[in-house]
Protein backbone atom coordinates (compact mmCIF):
# COMPACT_ATOMS: atom_id res chain seq x y z
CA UNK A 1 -41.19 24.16 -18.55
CA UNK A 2 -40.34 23.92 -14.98
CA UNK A 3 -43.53 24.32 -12.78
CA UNK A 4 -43.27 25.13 -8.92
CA UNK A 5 -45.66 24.64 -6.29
CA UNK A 6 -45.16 25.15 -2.19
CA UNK A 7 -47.31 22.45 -1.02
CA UNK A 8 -48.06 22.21 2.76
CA UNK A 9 -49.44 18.93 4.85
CA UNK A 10 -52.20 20.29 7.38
CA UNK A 11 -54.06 19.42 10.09
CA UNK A 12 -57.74 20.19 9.11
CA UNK A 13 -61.34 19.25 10.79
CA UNK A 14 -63.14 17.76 7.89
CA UNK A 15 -67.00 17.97 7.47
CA UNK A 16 -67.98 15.74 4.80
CA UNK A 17 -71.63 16.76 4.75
CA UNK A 18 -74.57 18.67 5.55
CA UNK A 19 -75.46 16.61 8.58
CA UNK A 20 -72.15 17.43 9.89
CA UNK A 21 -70.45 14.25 10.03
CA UNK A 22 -66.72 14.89 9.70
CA UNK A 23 -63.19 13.71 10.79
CA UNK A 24 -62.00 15.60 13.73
CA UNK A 25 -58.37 14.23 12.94
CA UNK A 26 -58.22 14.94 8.93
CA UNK A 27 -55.09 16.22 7.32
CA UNK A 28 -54.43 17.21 3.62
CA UNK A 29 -51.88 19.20 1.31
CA UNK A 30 -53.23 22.40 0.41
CA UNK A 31 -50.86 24.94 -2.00
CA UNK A 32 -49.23 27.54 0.65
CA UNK A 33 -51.19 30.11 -1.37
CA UNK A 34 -55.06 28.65 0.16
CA UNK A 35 -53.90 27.64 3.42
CA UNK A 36 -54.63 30.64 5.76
CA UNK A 37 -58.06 30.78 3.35
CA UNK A 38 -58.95 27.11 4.13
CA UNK A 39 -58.05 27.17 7.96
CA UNK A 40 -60.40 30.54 7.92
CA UNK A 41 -63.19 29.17 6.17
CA UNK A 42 -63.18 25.90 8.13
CA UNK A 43 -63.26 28.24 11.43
CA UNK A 44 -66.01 30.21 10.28
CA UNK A 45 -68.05 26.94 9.02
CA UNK A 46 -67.02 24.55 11.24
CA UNK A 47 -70.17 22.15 10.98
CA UNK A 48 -69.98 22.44 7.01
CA UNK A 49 -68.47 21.42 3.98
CA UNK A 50 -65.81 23.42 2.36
CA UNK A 51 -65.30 23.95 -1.39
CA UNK A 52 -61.22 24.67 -1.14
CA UNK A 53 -61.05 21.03 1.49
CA UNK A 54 -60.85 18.71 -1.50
CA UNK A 55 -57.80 16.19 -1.87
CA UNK A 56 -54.91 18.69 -3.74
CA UNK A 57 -54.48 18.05 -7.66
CA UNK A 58 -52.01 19.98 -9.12
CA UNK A 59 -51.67 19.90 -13.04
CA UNK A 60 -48.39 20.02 -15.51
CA UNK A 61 -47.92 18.84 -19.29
CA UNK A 62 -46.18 16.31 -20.82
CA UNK A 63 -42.38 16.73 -20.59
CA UNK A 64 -41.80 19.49 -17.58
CA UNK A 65 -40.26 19.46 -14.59
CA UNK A 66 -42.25 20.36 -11.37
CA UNK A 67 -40.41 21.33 -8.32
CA UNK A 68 -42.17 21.30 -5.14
CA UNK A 69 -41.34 22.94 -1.79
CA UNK A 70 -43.06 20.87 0.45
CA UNK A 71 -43.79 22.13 4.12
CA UNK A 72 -44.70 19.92 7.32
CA UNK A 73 -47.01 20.70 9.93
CA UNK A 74 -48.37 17.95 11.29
CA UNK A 75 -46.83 16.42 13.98
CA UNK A 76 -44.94 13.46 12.89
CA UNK A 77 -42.72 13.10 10.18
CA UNK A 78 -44.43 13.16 6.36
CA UNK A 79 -43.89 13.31 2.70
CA UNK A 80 -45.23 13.33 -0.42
CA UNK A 81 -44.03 9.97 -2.97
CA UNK A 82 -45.36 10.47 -5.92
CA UNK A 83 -46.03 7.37 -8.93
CA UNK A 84 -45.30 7.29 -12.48
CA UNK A 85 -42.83 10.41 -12.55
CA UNK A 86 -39.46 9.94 -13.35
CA UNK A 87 -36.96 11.66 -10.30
CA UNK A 88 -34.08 11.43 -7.96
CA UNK A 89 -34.60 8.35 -5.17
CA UNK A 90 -31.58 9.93 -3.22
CA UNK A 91 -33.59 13.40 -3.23
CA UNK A 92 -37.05 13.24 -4.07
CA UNK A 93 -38.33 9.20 -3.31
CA UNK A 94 -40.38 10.93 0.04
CA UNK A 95 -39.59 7.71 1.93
CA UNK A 96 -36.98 6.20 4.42
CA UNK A 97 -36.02 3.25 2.59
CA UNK A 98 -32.71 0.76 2.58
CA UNK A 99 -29.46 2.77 2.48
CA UNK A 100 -31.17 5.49 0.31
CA UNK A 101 -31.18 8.88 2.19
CA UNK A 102 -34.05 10.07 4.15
CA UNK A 103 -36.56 12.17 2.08
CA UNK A 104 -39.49 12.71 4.32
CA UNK A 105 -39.88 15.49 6.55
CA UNK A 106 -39.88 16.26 10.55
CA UNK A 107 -42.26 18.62 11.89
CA UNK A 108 -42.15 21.95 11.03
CA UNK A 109 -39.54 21.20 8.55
CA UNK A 110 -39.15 21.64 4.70
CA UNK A 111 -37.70 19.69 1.74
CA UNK A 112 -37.43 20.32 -2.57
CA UNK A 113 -39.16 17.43 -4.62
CA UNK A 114 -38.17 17.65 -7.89
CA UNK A 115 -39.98 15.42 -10.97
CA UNK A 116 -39.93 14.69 -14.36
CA UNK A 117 -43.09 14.04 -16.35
CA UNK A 118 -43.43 11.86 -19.40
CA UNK A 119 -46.85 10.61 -20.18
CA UNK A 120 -50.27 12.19 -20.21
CA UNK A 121 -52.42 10.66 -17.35
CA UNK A 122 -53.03 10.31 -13.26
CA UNK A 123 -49.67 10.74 -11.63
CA UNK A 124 -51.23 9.80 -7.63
CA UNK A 125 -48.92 11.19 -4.80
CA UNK A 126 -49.37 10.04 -0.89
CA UNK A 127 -47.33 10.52 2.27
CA UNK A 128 -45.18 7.77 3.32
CA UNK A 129 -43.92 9.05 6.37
CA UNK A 130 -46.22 7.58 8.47
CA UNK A 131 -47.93 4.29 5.80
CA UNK A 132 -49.95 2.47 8.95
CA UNK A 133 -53.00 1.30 6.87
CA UNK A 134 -55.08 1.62 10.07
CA UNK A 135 -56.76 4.52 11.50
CA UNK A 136 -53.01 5.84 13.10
CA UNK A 137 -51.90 6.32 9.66
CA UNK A 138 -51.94 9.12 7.45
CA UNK A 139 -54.01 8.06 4.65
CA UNK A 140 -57.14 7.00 5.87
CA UNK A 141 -57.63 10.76 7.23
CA UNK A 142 -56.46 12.62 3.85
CA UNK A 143 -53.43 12.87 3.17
CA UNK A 144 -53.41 12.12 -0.36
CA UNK A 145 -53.49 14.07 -3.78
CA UNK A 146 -52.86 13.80 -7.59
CA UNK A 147 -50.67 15.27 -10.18
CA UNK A 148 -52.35 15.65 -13.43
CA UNK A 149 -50.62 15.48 -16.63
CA UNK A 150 -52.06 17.07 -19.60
CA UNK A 151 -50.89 17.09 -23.11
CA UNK A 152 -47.71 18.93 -24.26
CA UNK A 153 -48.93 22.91 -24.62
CA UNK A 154 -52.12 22.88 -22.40
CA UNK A 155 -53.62 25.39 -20.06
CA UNK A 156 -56.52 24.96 -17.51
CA UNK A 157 -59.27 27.32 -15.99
CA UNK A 158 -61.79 26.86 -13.52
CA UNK A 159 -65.23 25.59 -15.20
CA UNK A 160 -67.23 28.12 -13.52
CA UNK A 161 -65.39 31.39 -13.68
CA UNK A 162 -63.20 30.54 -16.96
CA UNK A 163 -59.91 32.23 -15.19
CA UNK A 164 -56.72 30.28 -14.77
CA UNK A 165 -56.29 28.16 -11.30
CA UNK A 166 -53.56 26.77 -9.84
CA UNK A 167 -55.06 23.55 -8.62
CA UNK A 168 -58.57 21.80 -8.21
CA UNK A 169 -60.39 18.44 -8.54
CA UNK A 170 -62.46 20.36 -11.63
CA UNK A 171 -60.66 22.01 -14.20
CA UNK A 172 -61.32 22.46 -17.86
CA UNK A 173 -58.04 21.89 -19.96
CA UNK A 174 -57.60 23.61 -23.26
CA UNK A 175 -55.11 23.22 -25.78
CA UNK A 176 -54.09 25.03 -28.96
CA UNK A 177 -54.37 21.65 -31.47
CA UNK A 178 -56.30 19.65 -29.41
CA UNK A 179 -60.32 20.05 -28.68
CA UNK A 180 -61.21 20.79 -25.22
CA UNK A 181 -62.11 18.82 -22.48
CA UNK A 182 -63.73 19.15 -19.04
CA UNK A 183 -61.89 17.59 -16.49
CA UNK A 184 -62.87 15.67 -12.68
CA UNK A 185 -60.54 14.74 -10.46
CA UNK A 186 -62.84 11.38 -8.72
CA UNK A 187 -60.87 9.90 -5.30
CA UNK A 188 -62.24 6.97 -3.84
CA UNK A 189 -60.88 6.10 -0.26
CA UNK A 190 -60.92 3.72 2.99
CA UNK A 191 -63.66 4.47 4.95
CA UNK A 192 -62.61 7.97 7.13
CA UNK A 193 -62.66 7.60 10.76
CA UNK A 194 -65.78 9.86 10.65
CA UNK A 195 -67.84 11.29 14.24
CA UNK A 196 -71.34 12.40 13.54
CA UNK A 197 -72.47 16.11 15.16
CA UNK A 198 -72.52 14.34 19.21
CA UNK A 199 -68.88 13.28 18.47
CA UNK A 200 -69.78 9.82 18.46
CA UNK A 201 -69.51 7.15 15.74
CA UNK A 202 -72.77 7.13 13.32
CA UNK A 203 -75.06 4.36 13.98
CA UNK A 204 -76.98 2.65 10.72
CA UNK A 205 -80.66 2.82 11.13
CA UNK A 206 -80.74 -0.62 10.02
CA UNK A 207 -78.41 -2.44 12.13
CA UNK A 208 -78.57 -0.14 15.49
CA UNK A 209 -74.77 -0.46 15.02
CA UNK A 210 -71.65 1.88 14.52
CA UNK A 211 -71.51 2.23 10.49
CA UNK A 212 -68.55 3.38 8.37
CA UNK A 213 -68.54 6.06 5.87
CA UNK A 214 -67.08 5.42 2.44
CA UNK A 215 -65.99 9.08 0.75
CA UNK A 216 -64.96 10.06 -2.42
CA UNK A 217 -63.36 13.38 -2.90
CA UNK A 218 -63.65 13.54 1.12
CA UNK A 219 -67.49 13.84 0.91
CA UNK A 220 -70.00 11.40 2.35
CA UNK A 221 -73.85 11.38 1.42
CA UNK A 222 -74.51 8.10 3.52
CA UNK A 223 -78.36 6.25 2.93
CA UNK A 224 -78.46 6.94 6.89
CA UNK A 225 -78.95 10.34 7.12
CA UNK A 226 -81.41 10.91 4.60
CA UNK A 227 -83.20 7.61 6.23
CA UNK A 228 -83.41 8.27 9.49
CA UNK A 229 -84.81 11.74 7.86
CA UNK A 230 -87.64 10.08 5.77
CA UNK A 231 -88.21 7.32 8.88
CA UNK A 232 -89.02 10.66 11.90
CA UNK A 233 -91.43 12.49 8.91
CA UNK A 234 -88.93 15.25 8.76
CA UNK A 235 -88.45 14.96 5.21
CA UNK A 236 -91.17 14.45 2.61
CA UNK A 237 -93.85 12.55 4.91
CA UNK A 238 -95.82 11.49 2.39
CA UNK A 239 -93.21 10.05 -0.67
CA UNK A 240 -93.51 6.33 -0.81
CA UNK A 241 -90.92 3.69 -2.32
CA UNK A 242 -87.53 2.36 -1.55
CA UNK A 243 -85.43 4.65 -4.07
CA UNK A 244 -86.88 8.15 -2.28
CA UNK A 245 -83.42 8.60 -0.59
CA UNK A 246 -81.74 8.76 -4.07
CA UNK A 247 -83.48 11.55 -4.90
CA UNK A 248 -82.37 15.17 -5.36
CA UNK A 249 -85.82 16.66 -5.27
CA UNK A 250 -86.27 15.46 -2.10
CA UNK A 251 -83.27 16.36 -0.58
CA UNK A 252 -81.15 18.60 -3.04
CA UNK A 253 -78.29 17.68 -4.35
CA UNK A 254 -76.20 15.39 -3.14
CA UNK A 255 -72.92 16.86 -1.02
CA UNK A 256 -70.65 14.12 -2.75
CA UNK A 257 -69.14 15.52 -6.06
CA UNK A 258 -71.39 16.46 -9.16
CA UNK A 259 -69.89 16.18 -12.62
CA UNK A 260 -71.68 19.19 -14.74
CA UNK A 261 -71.26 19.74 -18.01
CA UNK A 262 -73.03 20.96 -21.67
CA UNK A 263 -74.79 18.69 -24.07
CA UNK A 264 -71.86 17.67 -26.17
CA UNK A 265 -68.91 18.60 -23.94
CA UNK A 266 -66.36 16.51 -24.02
CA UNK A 267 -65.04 14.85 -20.28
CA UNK A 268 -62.33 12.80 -18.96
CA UNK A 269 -62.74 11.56 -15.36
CA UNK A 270 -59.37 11.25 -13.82
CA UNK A 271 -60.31 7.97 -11.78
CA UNK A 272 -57.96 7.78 -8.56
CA UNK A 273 -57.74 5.01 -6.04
CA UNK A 274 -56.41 6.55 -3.00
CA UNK A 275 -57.28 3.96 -0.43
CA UNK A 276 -54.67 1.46 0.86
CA UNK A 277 -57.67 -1.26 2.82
CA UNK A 278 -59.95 -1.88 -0.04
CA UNK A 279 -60.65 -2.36 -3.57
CA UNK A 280 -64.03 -0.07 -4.91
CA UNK A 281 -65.44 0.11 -8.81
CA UNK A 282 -66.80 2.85 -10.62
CA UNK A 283 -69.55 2.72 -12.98
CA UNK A 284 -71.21 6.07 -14.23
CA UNK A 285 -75.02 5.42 -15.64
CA UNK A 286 -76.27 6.66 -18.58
CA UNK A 287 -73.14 7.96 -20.38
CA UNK A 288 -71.48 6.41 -23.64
């Protein structure tokens, strides 16, 4: 099966939390399809997170071809290189590299990827029109995403309203001979150039110093929100103990992702690293 997708790279403000911390600069690919919805809900909630602002995963099966129309607007030249596909590196590498032909794209500009997928599995895509690994680059503000690979003769539909979607983080994946499975999309990443509500850079209530915010799935429940909530008595004056910022009946759940499910469903967490500073591990308690 061929499967095509017009994928655009965007500038977008990103809020990564309730407290309004966000990244003035983000960018991300969005399907052409959600990208007047996204830059309309980010307008209308533009100290809040966003369901549809979530790093793009796009799905296929085993053995088809995806062609993707891929749209710059952003203003420097981008791409999208994609690992463990099989494709073209004179048409569809997404970098400038050697003698081989120029496959990112110039502002406002547009270019056809076209892939080949063989194995089941987290197929992790990037820009590397612009790689700086510091705060200039690309990456460290969002521009990142996944193609996930399911096995030959699946379908997918969103876990809440059981109709079929066209991408998400969350997805549950049915197939005809195979049981099915719920399905999360988890992206760890550098440390986002984040600005709390003033515009300024958070300060740790520890240290009195600037503090960086590690995201996954570009959301950010840092300890020093919810401490410097506990510390002025706005929050639950009267809990004791060091663990009370953990806790969702304080506070509510957290706005990093949650991973819901049924007694007995069965999950696979796509595990992505998207960062290109720092190495991060993932251990999920109480879960065989």
């Amino acid at each position: 099966m061929i499967r095509k997708f017009h994928i655009v790279a965007i500038p977008i403000r990103i809020v990564v939390n309730r407290f309004g911390d966000h990244d003035p600069d983000g960018m991300m690919y969005v399907l052409k399809e959600n990208e007047e919805i996204i830059k309309e809900q980010v307008k209308h909630k533009p100290f809040s997170t966003v369901d549809l602002v979530e790093p793009l995963v796009i799905r296929a099966n085993v053995g088809d071809e995806v062609e993707v129309l891929f749209e710059n607007q952003l203003p420097f030249h981008t791409s999208m290189h994609i690992q463990n596909a099989e494709y073209n590196v004179l048409t569809s590498d997404g970098a400038f590299v050697g003698l081989n032909p120029d496959t990112t794209v110039a502002p406002g500009d547009t270019i056809v990827y076209k892939w080949k997928v063989q194995q089941e599995g987290v197929h992790f895509f990037s820009d590397l029109g612009n790689p700086l690994s510091s705060e200039k680059g690309s990456n460290v503000h969002g521009l990142f995403g996944a193609l996930f690979v399911e096995p030959r003769g699946s379908y997918w539909t969103d876990p809440v309203t059981g109709k079929p979607i066209n991408s998400g983080c969350f997805a549950d994946v049915h197939n005809p001979l195979l049981p099915s499975f719920r399905e999360y999309g988890w992206f760890f990443h550098d440390e986002m150039e984040v600005d709390d509500l003033t515009g300024q850079k958070p300060i740790s209530p520890h240290t009195l110093q600037p503090e960086a915010t590690h995201l996954v799935n570009y959301r950010a429940e840092p300890m020093r929100n919810r401490m410097r909530l506990i510390q002025e008595g706005v929050v639950c004056p009267d809990c004791e103990g060091e663990e009370v910022h953990h806790d969702s009946w304080v506070f509510g759940d957290p706005d990093t992702p949650i991973l819901r499910a049924y007694v007995g469903d069965p999950i696979k967490i796509r595990l992505v690293h998207a960062g290109t500073q720092e190495t991060h591990s993932f251990h999920y308690h109480v879960h065989q």
